[in-house]
N, C-alpha and C. Protein backbone atom coordinates (compact mmCIF):
# COMPACT_ATOMS: atom_id res chain seq x y z
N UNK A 1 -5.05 30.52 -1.47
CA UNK A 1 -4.06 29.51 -1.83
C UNK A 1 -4.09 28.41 -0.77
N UNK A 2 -4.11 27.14 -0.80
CA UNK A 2 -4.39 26.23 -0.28
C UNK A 2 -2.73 25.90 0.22
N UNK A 3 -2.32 24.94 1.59
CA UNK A 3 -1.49 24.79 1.94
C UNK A 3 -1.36 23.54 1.37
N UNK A 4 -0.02 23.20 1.28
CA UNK A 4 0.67 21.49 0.62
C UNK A 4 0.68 20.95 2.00
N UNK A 5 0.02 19.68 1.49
CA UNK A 5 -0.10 18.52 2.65
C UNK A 5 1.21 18.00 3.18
N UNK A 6 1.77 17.93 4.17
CA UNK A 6 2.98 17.64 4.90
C UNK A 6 3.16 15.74 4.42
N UNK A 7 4.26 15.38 4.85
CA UNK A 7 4.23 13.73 4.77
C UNK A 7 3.69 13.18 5.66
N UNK A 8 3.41 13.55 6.22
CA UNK A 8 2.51 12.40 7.65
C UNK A 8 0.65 12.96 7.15
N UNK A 9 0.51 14.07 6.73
CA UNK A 9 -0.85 13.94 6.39
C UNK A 9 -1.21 13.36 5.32
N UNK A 10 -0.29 13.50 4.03
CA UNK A 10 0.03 12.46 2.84
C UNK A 10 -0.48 11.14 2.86
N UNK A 11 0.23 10.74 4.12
CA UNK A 11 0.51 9.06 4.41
C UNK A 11 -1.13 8.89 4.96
N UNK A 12 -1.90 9.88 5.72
CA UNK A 12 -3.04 9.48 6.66
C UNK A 12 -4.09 9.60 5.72
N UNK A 13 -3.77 10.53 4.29
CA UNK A 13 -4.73 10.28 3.34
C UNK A 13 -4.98 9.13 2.78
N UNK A 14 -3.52 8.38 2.52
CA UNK A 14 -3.76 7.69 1.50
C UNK A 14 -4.23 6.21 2.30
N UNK A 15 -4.05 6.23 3.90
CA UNK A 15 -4.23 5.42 4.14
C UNK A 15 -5.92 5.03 4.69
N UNK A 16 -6.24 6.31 4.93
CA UNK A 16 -7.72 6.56 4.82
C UNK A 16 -8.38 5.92 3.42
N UNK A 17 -7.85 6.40 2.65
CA UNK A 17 -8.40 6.16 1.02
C UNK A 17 -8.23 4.58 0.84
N UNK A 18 -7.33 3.58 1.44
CA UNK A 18 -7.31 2.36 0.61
C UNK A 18 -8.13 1.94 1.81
N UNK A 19 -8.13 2.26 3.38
CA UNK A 19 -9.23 1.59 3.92
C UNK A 19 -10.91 1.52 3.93
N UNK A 20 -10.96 3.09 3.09
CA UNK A 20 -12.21 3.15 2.45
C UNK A 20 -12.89 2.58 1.25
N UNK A 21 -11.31 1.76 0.97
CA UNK A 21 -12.08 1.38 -0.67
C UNK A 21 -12.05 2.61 -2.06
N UNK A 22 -11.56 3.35 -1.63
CA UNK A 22 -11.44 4.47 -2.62
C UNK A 22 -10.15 4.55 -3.42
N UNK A 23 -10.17 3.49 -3.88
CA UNK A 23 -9.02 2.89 -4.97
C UNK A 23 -8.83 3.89 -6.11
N UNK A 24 -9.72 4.22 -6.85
CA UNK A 24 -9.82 5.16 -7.87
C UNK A 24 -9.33 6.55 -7.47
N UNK A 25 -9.03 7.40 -6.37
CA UNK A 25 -8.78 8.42 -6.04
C UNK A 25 -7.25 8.51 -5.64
N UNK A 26 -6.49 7.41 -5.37
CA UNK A 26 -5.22 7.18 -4.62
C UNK A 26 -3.85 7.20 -5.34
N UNK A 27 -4.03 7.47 -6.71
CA UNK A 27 -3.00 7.56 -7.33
C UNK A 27 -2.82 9.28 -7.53
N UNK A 28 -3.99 9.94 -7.59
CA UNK A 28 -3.43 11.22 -7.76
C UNK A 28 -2.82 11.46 -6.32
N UNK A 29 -2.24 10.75 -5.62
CA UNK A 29 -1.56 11.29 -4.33
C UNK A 29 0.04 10.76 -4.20
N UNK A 30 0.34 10.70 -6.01
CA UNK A 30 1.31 10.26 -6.43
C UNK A 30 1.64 11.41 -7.61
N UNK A 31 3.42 11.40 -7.41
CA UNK A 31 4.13 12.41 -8.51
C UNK A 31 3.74 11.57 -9.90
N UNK A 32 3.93 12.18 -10.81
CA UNK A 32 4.03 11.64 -12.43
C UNK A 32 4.73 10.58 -12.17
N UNK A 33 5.88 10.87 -12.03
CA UNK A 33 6.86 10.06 -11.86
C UNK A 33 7.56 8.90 -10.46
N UNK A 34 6.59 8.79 -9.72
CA UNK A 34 6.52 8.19 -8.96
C UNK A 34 7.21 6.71 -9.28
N UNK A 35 8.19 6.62 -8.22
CA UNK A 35 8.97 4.67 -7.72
C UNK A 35 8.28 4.44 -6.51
N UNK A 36 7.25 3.17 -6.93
CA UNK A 36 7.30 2.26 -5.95
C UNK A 36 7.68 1.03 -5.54
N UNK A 37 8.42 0.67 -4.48
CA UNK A 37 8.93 -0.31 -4.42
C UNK A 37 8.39 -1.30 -3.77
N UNK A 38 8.11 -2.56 -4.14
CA UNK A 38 7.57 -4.12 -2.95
C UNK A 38 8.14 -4.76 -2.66
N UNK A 39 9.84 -4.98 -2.47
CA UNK A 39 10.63 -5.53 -1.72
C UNK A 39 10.53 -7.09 -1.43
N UNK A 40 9.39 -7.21 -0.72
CA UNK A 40 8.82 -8.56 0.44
C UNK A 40 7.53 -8.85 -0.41
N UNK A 41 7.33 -8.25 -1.37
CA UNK A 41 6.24 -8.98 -2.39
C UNK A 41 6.50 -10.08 -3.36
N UNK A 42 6.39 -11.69 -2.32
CA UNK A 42 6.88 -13.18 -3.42
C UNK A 42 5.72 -12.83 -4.90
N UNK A 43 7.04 -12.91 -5.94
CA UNK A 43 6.61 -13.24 -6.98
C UNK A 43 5.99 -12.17 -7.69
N UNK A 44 5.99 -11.04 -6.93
CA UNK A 44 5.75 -9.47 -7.71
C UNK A 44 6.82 -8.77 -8.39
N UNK A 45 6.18 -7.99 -9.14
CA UNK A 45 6.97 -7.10 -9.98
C UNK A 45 8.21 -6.64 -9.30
N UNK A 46 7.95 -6.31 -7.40
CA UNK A 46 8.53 -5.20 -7.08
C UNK A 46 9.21 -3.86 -6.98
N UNK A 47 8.63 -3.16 -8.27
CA UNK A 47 9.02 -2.53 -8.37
C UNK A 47 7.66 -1.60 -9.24
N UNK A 48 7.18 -0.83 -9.32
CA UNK A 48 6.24 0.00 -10.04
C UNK A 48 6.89 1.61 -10.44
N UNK A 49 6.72 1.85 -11.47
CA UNK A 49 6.89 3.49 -11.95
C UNK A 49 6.02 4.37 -13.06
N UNK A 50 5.59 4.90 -12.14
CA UNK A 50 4.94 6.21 -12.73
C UNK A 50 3.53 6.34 -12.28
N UNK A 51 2.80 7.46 -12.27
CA UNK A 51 1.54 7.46 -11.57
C UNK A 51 0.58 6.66 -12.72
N UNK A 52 0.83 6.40 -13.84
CA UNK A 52 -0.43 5.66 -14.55
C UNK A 52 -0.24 3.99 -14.01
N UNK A 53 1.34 3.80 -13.85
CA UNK A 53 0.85 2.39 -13.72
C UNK A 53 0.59 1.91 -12.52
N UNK A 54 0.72 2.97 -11.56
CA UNK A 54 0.10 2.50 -9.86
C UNK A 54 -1.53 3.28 -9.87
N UNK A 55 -1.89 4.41 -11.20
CA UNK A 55 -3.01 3.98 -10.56
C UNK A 55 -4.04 3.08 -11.49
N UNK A 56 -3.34 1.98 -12.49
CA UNK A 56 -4.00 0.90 -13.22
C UNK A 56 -3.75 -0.03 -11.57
N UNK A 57 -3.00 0.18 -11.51
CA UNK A 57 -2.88 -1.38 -10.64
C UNK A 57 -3.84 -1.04 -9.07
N UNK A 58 -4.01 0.27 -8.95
CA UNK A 58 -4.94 1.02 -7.54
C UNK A 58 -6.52 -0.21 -8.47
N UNK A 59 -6.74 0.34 -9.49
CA UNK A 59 -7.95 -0.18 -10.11
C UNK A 59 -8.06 -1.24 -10.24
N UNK A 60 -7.13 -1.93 -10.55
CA UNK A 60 -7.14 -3.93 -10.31
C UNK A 60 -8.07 -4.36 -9.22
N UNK A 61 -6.98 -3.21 -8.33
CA UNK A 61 -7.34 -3.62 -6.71
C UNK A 61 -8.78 -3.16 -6.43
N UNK A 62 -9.29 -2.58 -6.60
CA UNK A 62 -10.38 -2.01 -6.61
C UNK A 62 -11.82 -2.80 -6.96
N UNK A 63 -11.49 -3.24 -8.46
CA UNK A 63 -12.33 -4.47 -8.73
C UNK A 63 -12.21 -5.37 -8.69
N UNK A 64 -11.04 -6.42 -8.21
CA UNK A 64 -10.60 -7.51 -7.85
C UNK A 64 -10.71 -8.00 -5.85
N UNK A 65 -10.36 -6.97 -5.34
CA UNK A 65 -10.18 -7.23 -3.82
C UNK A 65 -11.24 -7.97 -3.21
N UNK A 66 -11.13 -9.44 -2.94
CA UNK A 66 -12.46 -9.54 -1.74
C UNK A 66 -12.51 -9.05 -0.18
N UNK A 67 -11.29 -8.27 -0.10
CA UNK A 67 -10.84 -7.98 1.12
C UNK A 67 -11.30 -6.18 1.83
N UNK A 68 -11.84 -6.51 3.54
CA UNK A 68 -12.08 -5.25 3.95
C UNK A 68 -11.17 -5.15 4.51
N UNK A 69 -10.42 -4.13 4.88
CA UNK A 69 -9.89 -3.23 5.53
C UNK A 69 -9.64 -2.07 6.72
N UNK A 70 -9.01 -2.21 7.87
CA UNK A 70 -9.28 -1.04 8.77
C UNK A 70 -8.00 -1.49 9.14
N UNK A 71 -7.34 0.01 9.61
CA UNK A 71 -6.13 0.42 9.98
C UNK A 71 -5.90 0.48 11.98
N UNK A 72 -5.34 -0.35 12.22
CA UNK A 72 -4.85 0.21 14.11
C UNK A 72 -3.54 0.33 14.50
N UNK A 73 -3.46 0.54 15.21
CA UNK A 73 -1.78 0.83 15.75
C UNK A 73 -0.74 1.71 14.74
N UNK A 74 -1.16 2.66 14.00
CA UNK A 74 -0.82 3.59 13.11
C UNK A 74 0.37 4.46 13.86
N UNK A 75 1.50 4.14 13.79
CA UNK A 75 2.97 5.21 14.35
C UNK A 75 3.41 5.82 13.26
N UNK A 76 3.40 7.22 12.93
CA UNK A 76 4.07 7.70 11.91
C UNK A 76 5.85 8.49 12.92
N UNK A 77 6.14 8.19 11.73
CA UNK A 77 8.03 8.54 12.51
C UNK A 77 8.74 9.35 11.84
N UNK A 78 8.77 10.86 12.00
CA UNK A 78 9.47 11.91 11.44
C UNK A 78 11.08 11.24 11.07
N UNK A 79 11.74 11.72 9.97
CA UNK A 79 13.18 11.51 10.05
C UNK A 79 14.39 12.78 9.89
N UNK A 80 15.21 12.61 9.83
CA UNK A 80 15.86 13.71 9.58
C UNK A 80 15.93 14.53 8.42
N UNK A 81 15.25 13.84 7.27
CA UNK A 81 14.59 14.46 6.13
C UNK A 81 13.51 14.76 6.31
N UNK A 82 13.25 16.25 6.07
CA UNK A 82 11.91 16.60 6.21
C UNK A 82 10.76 15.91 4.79
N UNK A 83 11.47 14.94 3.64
CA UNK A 83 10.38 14.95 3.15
C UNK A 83 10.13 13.34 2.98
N UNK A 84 10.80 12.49 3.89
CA UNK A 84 10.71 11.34 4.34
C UNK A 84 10.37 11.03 5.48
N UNK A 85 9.42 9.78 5.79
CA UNK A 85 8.26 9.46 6.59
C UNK A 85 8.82 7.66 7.09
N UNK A 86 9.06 7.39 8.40
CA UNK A 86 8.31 5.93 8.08
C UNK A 86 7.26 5.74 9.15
N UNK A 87 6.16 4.85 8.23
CA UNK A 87 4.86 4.58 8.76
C UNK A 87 4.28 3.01 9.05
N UNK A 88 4.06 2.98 10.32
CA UNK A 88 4.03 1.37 10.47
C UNK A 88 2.44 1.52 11.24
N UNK A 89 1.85 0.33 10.85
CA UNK A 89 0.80 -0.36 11.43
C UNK A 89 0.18 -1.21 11.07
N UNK A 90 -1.62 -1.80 11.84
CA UNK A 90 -1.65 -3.00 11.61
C UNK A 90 -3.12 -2.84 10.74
N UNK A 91 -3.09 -3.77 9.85
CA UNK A 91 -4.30 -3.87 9.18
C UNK A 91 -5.12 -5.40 9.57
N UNK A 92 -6.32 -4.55 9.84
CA UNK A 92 -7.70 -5.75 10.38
C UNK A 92 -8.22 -6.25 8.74
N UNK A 93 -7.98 -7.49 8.47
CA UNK A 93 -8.39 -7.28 7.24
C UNK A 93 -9.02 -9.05 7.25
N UNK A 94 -10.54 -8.67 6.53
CA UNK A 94 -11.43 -9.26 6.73
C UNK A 94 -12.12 -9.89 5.39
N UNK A 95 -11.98 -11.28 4.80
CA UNK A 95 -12.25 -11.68 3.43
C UNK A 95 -14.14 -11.10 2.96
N UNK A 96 -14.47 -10.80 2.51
CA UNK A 96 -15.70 -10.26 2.31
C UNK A 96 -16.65 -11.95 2.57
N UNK A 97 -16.09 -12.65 1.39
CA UNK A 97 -16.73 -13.98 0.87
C UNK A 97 -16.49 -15.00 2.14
N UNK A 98 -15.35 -15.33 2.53
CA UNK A 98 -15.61 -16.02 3.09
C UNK A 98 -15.79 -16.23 5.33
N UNK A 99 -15.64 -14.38 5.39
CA UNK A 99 -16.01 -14.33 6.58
C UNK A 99 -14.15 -14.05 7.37
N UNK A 100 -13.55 -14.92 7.19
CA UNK A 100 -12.02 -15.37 7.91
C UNK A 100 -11.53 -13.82 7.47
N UNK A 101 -10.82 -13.91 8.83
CA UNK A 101 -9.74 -12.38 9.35
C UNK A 101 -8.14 -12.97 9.57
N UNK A 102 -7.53 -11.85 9.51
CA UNK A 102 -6.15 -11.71 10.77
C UNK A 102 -6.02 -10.18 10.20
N UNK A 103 -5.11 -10.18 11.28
CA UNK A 103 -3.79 -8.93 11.18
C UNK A 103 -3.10 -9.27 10.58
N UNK A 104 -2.77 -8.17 9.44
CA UNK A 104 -1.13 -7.78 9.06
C UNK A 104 -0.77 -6.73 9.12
N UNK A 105 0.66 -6.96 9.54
CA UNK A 105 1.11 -5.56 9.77
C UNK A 105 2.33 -4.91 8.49
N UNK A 106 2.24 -3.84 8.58
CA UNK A 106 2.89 -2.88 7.47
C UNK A 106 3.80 -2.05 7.85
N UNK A 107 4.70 -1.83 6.99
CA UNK A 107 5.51 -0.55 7.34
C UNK A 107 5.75 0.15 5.79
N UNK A 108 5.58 1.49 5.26
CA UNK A 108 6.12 2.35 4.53
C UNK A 108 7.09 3.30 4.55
N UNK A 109 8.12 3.52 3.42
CA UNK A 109 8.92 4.57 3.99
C UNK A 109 8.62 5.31 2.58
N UNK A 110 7.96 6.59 3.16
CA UNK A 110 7.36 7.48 2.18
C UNK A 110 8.56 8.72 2.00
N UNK A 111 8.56 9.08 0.68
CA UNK A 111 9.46 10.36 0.26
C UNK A 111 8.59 11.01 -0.42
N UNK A 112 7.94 12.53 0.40
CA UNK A 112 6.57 13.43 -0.29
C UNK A 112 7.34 14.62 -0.49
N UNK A 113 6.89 15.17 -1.41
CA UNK A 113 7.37 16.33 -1.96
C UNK A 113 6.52 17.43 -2.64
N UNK A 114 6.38 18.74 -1.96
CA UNK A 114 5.28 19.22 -2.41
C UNK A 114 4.08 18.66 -2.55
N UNK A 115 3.27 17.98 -1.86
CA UNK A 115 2.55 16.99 -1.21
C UNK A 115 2.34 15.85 -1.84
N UNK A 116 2.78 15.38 -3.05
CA UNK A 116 2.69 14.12 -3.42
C UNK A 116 3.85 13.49 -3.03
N UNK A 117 3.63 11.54 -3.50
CA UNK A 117 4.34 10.87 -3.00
C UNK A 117 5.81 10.60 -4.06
N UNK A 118 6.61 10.81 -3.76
CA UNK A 118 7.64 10.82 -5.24
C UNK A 118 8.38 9.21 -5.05
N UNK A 119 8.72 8.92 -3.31
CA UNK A 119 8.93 7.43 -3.49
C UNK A 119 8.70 7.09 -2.67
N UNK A 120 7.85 5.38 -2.79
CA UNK A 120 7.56 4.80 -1.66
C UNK A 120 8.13 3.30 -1.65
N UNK A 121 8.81 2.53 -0.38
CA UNK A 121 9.22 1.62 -0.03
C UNK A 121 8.16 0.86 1.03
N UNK A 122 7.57 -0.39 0.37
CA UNK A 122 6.22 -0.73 1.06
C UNK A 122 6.55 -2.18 1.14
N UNK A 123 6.55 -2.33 2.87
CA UNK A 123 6.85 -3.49 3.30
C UNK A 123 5.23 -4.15 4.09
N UNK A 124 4.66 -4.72 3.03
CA UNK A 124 3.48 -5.46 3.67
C UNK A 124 3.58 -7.02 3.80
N UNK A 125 2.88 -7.38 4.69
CA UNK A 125 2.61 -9.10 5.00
C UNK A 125 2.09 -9.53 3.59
N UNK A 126 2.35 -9.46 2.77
CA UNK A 126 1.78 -10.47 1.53
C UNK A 126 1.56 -11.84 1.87
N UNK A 127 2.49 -12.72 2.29
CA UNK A 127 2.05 -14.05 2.74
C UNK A 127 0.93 -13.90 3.61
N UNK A 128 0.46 -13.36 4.37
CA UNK A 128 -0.90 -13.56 5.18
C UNK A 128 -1.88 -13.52 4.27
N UNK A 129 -1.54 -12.27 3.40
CA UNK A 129 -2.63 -11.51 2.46
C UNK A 129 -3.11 -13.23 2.03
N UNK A 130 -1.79 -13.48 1.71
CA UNK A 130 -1.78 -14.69 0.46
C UNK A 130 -2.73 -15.89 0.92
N UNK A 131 -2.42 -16.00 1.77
CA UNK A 131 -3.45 -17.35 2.99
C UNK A 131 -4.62 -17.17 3.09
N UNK A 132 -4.81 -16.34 3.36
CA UNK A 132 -6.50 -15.37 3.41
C UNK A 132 -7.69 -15.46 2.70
N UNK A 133 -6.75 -14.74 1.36
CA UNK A 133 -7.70 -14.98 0.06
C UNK A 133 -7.39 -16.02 -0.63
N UNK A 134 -6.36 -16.95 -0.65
CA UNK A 134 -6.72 -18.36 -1.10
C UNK A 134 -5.40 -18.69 -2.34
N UNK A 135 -5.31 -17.22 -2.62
CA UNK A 135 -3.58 -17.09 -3.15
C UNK A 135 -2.66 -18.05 -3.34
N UNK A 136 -2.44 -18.66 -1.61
CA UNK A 136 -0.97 -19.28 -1.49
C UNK A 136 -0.39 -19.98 -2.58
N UNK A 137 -1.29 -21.52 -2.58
CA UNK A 137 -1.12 -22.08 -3.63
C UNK A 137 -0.33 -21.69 -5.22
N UNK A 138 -0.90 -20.28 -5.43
CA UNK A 138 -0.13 -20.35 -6.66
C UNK A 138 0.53 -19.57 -6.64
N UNK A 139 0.59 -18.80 -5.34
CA UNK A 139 2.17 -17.98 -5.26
C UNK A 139 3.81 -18.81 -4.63
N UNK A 140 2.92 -20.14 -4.46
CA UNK A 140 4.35 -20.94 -4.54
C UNK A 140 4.53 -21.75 -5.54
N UNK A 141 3.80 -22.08 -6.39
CA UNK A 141 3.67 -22.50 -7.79
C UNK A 141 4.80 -21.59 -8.68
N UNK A 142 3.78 -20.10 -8.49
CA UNK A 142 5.21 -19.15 -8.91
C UNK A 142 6.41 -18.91 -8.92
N UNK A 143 7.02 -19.18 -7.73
CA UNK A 143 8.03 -18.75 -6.76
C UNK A 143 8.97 -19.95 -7.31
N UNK A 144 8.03 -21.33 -6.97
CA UNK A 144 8.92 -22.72 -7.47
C UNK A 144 9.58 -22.54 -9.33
N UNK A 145 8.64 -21.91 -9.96
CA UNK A 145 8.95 -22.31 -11.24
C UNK A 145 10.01 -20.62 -11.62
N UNK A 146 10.29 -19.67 -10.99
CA UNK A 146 11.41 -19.05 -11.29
C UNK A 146 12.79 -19.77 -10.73
């Protein structure tokens, strides 16, 4: 019998998996019923539910991203719930096409349960993201016309 992955190994999978590019594998590390939340995401849904539609949208990302990825300064932070996590660090993230980098930094607050993720609260730099790959422009286009 295999042991259930704790929340901090949860979190180091999945964060392994999106810096590898292994988009297609990252939703089964989600309940059926999985809430995710994007808070600080201009002009997003913010809000996602259920494991099919985070892992359609894992696959967007997957064939859409011009962006590489690597993870540093990774602090995971036990809480007084054993099945809540928060996880902060910085992503090196590097346009494939056109060469140009920065850092952004992240924070998640993961709720795992029996080793999947049942809810996650995901606070990423989107505006950098947005600058990067060339975005901006029409995520204030967006933003203006709500």
């Amino acid at each position: 019998m295999s042991e259930t992955r704790s929340p901090r190994e949860t979190f180091h999978v999945l964060l392994d998996g999106i810096t590898a590019g292994r988009f297609t594998e990252l939703a089964a590390l989600y309940s059926e019923d999985v809430v995710v939340e994007t808070p600080l995401e201009p002009g997003g849904p913010g809000r996602f539910e259920g494991r099919k539609v985070l892992a359609e949208r894992f696959a967007l990302l997957g064939e859409q991203s011009p962006l590489e990825l690597s993870h540093r300064n990774v602090v995971v932070r036990e809480t007084d719930d054993p099945e809540v996590i928060v996880a902060e660090w910085d992503y090196e993230v590097r346009h494939r096409t056109t060469g140009r980098s920065l850092t952004a930094a992240n924070i998640q607050v993961l709720r795992v349960r029996d080793g999947l993720i049942v809810h996650s609260r995901d606070f990423h730099d989107h505006l950098a993201l947005a600058l990067l790959t060339g975005t901006l422009p029409q995520l204030v286009a967006a933003l203006e016309s709500e």
